[in-house]
PDB file of N, CA and C in Angstrom:
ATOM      1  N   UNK A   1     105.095 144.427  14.119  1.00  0.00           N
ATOM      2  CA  UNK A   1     106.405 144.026  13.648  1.00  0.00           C
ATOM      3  C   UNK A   1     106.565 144.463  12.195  1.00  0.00           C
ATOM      4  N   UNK A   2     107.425 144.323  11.764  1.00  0.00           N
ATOM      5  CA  UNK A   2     108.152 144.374   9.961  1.00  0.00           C
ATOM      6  C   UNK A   2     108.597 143.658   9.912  1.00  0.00           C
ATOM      7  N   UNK A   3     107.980 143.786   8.274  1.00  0.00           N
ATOM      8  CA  UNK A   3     109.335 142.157   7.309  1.00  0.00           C
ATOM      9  C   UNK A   3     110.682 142.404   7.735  1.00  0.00           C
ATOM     10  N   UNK A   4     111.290 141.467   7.636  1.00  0.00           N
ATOM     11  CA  UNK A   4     113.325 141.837   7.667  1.00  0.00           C
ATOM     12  C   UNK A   4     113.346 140.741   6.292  1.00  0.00           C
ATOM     13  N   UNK A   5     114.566 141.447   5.700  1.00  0.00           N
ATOM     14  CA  UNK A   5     114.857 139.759   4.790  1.00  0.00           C
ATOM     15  C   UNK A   5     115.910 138.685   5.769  1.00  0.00           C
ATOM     16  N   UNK A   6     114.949 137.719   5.470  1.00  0.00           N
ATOM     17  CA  UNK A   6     116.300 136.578   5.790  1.00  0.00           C
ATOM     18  C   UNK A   6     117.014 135.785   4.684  1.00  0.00           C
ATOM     19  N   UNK A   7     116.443 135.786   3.344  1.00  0.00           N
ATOM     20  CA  UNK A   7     117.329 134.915   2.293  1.00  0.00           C
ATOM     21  C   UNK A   7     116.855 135.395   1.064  1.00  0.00           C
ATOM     22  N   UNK A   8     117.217 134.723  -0.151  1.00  0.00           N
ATOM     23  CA  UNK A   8     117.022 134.751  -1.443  1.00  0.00           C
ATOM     24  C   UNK A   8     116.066 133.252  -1.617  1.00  0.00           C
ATOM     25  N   UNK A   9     114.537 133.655  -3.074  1.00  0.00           N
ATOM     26  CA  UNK A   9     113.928 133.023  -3.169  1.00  0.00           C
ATOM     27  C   UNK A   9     114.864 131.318  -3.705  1.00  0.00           C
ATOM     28  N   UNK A  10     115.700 131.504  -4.210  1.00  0.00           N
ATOM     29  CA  UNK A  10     116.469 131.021  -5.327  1.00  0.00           C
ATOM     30  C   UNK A  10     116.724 129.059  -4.247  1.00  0.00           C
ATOM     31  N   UNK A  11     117.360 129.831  -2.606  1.00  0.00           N
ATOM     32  CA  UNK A  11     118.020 129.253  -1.980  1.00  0.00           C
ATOM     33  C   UNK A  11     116.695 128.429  -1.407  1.00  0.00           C
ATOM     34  N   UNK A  12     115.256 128.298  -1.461  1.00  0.00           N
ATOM     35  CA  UNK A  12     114.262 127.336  -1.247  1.00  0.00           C
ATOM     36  C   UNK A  12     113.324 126.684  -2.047  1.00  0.00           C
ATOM     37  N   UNK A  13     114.257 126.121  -2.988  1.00  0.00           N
ATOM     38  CA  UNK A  13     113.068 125.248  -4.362  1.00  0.00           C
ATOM     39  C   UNK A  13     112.137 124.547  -4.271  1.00  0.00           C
ATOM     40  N   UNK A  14     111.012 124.774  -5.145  1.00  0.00           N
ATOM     41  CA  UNK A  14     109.872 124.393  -4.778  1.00  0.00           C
ATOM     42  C   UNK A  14     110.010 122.796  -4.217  1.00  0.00           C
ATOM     43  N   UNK A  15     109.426 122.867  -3.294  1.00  0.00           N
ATOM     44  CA  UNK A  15     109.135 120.996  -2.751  1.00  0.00           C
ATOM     45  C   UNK A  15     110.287 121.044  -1.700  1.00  0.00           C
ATOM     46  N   UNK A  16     110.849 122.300  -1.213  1.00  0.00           N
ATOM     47  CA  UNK A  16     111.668 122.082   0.166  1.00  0.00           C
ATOM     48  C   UNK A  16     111.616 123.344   1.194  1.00  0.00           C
ATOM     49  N   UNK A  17     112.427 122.857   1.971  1.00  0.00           N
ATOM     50  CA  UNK A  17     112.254 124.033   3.307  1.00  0.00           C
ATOM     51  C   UNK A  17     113.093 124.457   3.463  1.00  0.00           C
ATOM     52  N   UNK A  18     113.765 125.618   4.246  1.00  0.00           N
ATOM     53  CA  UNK A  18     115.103 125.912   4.873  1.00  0.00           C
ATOM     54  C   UNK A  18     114.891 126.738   5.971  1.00  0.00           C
ATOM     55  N   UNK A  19     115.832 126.343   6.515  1.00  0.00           N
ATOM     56  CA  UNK A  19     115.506 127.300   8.153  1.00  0.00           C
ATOM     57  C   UNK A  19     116.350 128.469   8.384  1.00  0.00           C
ATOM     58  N   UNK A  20     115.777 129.615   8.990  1.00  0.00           N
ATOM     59  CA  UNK A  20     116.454 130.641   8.904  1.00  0.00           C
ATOM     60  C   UNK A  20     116.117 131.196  10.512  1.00  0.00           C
ATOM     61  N   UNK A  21     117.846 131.836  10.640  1.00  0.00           N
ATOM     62  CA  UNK A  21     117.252 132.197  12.436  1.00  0.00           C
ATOM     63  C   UNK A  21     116.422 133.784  11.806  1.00  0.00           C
ATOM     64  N   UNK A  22     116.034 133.753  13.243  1.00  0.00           N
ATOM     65  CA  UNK A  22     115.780 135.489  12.985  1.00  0.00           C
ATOM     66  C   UNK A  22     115.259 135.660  15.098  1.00  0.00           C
ATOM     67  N   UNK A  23     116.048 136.673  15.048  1.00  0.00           N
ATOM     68  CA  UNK A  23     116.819 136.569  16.287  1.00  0.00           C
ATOM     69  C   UNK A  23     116.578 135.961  17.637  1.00  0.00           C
ATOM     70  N   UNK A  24     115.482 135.386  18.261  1.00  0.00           N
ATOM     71  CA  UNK A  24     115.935 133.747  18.834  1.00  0.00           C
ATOM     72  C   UNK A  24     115.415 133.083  18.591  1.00  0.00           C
ATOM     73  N   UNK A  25     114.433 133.186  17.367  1.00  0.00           N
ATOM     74  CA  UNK A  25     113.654 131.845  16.841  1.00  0.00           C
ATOM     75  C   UNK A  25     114.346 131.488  15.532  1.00  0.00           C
ATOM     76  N   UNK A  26     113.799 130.094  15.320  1.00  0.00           N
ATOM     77  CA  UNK A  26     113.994 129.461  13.627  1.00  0.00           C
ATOM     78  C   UNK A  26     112.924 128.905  13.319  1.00  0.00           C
ATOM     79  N   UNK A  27     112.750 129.844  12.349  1.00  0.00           N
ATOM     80  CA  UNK A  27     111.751 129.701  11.390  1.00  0.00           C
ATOM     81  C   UNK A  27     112.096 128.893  10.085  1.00  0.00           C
ATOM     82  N   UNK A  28     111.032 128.095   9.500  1.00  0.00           N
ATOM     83  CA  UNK A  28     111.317 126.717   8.148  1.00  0.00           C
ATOM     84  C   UNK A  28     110.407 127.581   7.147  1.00  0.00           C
ATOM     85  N   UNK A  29     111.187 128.140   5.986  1.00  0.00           N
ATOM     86  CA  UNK A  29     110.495 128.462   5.219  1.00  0.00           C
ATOM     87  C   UNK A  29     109.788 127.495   3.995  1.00  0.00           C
ATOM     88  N   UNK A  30     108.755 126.916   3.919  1.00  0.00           N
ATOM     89  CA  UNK A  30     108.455 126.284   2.857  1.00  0.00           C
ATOM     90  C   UNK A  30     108.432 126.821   1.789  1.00  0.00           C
ATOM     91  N   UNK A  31     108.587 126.183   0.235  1.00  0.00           N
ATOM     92  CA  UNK A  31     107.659 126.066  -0.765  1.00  0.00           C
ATOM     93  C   UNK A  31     107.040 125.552  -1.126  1.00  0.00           C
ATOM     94  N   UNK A  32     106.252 125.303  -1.218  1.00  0.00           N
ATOM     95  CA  UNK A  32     104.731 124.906  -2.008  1.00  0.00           C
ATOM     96  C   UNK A  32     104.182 125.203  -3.449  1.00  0.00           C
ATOM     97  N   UNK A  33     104.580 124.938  -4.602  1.00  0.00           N
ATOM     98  CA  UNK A  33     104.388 124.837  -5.665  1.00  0.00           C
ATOM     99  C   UNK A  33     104.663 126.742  -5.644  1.00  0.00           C
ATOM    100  N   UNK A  34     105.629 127.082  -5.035  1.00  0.00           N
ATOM    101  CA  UNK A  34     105.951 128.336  -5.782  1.00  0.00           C
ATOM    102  C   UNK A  34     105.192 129.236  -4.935  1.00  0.00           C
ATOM    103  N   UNK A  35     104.680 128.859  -3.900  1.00  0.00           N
ATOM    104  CA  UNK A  35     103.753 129.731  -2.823  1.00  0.00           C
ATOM    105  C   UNK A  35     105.191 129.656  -1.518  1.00  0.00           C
ATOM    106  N   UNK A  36     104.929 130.882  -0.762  1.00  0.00           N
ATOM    107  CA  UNK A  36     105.979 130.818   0.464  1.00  0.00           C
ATOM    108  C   UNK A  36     105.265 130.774   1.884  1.00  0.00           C
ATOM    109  N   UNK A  37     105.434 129.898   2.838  1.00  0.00           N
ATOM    110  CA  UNK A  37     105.412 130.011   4.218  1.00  0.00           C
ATOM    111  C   UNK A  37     106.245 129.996   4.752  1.00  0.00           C
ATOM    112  N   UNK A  38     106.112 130.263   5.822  1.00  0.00           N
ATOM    113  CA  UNK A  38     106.602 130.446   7.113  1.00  0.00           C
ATOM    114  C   UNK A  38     106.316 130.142   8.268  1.00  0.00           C
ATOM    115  N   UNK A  39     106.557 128.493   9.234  1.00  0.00           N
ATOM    116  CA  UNK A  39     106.380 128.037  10.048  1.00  0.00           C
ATOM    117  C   UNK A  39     107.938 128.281  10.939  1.00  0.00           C
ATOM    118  N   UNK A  40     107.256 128.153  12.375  1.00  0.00           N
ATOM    119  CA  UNK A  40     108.571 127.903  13.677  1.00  0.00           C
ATOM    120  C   UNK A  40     108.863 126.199  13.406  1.00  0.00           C
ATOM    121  N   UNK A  41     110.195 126.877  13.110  1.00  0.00           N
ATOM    122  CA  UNK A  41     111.015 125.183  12.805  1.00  0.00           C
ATOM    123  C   UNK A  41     110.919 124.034  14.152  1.00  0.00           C
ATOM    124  N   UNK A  42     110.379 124.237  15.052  1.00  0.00           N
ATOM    125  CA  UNK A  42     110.252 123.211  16.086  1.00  0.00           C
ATOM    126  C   UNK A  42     108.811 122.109  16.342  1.00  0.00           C
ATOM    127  N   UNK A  43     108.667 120.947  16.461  1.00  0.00           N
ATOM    128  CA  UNK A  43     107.547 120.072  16.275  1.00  0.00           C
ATOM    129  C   UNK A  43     106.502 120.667  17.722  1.00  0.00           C
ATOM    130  N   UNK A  44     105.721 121.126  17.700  1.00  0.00           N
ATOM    131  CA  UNK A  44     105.121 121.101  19.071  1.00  0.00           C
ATOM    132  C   UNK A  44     104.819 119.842  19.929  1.00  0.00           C
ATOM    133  N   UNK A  45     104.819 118.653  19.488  1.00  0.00           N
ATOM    134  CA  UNK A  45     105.218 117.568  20.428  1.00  0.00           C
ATOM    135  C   UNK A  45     106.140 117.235  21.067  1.00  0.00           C
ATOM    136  N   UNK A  46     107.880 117.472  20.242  1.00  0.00           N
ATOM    137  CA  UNK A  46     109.464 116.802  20.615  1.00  0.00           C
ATOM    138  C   UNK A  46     110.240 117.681  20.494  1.00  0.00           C
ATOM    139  N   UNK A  47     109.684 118.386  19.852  1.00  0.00           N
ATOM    140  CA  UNK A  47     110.735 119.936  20.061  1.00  0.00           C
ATOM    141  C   UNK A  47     111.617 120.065  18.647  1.00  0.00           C
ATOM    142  N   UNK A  48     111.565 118.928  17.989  1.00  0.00           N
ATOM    143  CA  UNK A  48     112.392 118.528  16.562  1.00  0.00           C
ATOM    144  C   UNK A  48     112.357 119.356  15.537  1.00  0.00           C
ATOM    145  N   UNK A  49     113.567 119.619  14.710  1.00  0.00           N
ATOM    146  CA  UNK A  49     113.628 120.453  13.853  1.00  0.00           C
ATOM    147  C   UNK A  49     112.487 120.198  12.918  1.00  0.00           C
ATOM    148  N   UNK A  50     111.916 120.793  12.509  1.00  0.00           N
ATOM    149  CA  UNK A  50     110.545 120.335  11.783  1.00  0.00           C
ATOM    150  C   UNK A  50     111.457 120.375   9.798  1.00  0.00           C
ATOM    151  N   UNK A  51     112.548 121.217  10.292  1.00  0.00           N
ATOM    152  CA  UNK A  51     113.189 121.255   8.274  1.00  0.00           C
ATOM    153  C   UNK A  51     113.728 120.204   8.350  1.00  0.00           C
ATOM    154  N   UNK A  52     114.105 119.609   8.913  1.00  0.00           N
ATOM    155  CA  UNK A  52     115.088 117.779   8.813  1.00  0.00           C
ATOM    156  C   UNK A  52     114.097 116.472   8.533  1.00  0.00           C
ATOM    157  N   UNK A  53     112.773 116.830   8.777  1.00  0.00           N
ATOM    158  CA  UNK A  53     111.747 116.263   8.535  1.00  0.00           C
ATOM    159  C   UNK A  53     111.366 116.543   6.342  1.00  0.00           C
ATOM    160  N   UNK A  54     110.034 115.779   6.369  1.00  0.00           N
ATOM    161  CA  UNK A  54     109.836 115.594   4.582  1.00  0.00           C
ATOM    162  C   UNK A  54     108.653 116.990   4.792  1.00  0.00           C
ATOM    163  N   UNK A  55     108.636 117.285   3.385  1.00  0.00           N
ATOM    164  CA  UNK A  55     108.027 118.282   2.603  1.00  0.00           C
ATOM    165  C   UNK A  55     107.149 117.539   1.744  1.00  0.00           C
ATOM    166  N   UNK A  56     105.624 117.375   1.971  1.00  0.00           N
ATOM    167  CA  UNK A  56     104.754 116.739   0.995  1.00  0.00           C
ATOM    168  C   UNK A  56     103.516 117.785   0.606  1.00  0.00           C
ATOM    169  N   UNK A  57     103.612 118.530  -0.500  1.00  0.00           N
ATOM    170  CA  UNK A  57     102.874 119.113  -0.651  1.00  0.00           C
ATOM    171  C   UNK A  57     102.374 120.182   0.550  1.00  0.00           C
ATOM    172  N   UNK A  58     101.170 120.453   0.878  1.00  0.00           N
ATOM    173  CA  UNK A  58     101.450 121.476   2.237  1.00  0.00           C
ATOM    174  C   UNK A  58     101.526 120.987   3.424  1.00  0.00           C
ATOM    175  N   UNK A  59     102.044 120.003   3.861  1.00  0.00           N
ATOM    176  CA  UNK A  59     102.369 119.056   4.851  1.00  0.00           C
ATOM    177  C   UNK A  59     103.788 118.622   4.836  1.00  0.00           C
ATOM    178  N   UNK A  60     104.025 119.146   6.535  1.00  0.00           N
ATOM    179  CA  UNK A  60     105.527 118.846   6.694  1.00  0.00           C
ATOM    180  C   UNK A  60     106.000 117.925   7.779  1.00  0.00           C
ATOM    181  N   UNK A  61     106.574 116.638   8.035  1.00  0.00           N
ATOM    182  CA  UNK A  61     106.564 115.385   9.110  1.00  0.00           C
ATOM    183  C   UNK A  61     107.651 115.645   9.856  1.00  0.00           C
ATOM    184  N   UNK A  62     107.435 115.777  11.175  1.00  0.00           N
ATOM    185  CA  UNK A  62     108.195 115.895  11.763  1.00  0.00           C
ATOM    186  C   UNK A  62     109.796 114.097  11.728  1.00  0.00           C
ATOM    187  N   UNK A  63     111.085 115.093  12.015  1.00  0.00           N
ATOM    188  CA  UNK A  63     111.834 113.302  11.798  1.00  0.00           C
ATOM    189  C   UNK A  63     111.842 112.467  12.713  1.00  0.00           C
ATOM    190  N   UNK A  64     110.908 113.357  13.984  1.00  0.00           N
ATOM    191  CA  UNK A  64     111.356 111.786  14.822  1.00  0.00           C
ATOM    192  C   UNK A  64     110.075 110.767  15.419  1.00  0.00           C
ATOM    193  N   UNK A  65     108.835 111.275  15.296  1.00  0.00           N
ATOM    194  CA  UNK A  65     107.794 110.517  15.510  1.00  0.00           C
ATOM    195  C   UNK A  65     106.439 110.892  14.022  1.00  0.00           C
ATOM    196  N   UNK A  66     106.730 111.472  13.596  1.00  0.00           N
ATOM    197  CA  UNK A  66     106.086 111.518  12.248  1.00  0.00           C
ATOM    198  C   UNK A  66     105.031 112.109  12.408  1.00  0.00           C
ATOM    199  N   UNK A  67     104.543 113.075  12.990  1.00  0.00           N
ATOM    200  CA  UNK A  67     103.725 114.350  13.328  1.00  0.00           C
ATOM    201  C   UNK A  67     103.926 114.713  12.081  1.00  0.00           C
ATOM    202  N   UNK A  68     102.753 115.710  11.528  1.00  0.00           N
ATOM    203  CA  UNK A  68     102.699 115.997  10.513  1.00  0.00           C
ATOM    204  C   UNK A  68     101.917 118.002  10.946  1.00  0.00           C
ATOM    205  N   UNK A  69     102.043 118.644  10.042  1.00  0.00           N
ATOM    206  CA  UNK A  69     101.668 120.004  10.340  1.00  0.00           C
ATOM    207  C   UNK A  69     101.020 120.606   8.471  1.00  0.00           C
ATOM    208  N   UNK A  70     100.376 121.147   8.679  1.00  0.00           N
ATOM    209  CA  UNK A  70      99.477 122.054   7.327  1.00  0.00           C
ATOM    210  C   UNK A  70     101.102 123.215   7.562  1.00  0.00           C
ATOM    211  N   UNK A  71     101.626 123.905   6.616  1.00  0.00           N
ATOM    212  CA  UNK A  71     102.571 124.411   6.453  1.00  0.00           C
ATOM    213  C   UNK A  71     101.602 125.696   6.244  1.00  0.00           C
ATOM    214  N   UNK A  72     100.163 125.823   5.667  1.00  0.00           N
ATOM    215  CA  UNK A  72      99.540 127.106   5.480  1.00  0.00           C
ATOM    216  C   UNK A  72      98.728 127.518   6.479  1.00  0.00           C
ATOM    217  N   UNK A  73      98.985 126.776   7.737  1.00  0.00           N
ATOM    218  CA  UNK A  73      97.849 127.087   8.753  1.00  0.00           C
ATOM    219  C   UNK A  73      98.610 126.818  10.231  1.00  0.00           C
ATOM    220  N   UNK A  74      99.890 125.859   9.976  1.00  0.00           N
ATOM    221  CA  UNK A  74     100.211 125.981  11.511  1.00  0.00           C
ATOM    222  C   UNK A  74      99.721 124.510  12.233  1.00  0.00           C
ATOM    223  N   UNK A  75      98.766 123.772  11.503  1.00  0.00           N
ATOM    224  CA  UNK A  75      97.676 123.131  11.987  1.00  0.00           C
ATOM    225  C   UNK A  75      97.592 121.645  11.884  1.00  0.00           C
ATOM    226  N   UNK A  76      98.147 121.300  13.796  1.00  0.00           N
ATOM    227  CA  UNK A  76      98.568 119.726  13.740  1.00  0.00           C
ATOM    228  C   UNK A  76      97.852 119.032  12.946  1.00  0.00           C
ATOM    229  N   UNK A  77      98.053 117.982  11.539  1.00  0.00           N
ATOM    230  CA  UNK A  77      97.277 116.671  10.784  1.00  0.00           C
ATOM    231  C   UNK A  77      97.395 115.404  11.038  1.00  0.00           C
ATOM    232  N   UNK A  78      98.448 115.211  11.898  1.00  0.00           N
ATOM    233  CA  UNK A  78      98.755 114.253  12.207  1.00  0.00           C
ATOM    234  C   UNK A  78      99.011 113.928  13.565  1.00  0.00           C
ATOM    235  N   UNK A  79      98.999 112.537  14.501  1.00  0.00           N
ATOM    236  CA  UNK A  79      99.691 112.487  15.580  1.00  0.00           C
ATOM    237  C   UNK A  79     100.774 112.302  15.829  1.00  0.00           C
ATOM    238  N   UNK A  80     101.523 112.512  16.550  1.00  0.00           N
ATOM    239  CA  UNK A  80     101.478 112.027  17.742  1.00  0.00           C
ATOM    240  C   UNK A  80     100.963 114.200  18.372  1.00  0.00           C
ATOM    241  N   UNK A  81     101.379 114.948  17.224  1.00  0.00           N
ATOM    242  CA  UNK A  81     101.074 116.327  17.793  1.00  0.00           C
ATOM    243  C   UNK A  81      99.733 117.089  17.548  1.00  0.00           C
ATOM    244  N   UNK A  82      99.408 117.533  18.577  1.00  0.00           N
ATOM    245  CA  UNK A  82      98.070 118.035  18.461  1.00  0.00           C
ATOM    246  C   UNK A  82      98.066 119.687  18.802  1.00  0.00           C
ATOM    247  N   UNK A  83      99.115 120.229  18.795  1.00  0.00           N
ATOM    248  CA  UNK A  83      99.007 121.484  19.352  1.00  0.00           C
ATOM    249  C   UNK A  83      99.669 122.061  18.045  1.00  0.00           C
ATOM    250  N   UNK A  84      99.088 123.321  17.480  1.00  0.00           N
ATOM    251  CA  UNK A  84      99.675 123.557  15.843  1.00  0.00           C
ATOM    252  C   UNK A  84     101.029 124.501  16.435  1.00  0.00           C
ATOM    253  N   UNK A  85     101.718 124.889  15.100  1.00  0.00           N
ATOM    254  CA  UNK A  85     102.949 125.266  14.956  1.00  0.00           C
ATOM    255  C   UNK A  85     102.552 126.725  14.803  1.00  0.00           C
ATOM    256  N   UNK A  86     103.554 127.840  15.166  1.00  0.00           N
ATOM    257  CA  UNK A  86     103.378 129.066  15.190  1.00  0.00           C
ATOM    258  C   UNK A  86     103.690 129.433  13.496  1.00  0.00           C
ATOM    259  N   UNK A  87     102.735 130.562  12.820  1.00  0.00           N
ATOM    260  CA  UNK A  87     102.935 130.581  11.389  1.00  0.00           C
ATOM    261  C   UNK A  87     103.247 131.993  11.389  1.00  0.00           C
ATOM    262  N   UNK A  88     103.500 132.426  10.149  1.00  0.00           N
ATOM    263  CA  UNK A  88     104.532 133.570  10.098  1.00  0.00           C
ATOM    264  C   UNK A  88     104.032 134.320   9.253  1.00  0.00           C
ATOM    265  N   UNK A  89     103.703 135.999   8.956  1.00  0.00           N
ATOM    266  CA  UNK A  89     103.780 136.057   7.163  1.00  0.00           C
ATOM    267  C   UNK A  89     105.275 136.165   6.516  1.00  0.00           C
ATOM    268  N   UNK A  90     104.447 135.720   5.422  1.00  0.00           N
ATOM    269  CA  UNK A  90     105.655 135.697   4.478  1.00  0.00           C
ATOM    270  C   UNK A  90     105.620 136.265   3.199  1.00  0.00           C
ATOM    271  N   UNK A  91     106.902 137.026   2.634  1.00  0.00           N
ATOM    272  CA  UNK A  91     106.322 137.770   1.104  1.00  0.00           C
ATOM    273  C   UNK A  91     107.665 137.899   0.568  1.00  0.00           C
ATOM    274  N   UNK A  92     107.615 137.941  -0.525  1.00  0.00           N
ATOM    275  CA  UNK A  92     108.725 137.454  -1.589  1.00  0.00           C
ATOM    276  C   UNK A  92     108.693 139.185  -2.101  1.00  0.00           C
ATOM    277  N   UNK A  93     110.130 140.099  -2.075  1.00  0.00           N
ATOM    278  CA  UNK A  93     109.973 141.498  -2.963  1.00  0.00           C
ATOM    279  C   UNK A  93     111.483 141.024  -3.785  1.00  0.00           C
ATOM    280  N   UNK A  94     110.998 140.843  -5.384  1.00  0.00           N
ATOM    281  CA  UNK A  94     112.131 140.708  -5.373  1.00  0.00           C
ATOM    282  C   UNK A  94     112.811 139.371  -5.731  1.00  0.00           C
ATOM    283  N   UNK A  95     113.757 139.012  -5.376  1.00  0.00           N
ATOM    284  CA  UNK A  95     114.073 138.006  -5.268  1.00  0.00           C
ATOM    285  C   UNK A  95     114.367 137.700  -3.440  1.00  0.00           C
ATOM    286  N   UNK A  96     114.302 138.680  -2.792  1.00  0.00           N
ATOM    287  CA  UNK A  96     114.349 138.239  -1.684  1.00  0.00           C
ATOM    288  C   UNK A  96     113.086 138.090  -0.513  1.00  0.00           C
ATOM    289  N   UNK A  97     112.923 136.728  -0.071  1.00  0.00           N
ATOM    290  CA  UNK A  97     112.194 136.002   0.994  1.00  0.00           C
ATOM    291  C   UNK A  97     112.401 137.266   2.435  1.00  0.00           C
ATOM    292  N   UNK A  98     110.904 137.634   2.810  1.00  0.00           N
ATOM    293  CA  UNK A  98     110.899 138.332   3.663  1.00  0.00           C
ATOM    294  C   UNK A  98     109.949 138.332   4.907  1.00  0.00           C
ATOM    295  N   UNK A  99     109.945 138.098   6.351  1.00  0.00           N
ATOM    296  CA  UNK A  99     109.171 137.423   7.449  1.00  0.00           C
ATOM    297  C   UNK A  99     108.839 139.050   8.551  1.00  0.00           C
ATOM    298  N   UNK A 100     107.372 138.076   9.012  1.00  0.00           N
ATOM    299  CA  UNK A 100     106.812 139.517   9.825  1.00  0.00           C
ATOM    300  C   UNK A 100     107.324 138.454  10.913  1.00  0.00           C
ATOM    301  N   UNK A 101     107.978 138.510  11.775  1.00  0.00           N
ATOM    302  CA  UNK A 101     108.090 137.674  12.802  1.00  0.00           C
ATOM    303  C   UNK A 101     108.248 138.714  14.087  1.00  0.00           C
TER     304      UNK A 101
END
């Protein structure tokens, strides 16, 4: 695959997420103290938007049963989900946010 851009760094400040389609998935881009990922915006337990959920450092809770995911690895931390989240690369040229998806 290749990067595509989907946004500007500007539009995901550190300590939040935003979701971006890219063509039939949505992907939650984190920041992390100024570092970028790229997780599939869906909880692998409920299916839940995982960006409507909190941003704690590299851990992101899902909103409706409080599953929790490593944002740098994909990698369920919490229950109720045990199956990790699909991760993405991600690279900043620029000012614009760019995904190998």
């Amino acid at each position: 695959m290749a990067f595509v851009k989907v946004g500007k760094a500007a539009e995901v400040p550190d300590g939040t997420s935003k979701v971006y389609e890219v063509g039939d998935r949505y992907i939650a881009v984190c920041n992390v103290e100024g570092e970028f990922y790229a997780i599939d915006d869906l909880c692998t337990h409920d299916e839940a938007p995982l960006n409507q959920g909190y941003l704690e450092g590299c851990e992101i809770e899902c909103p409706r049963h409080g599953a929790r995911f490593d944002v740098t690895t994909g990698r369920a931390t919490a229950l109720p989900a045990v199956v990790p989240v699909d991760t993405f690369p991600v690279r900043v040229e620029g000012d614009d946010i760019e995904l190998d998806v």
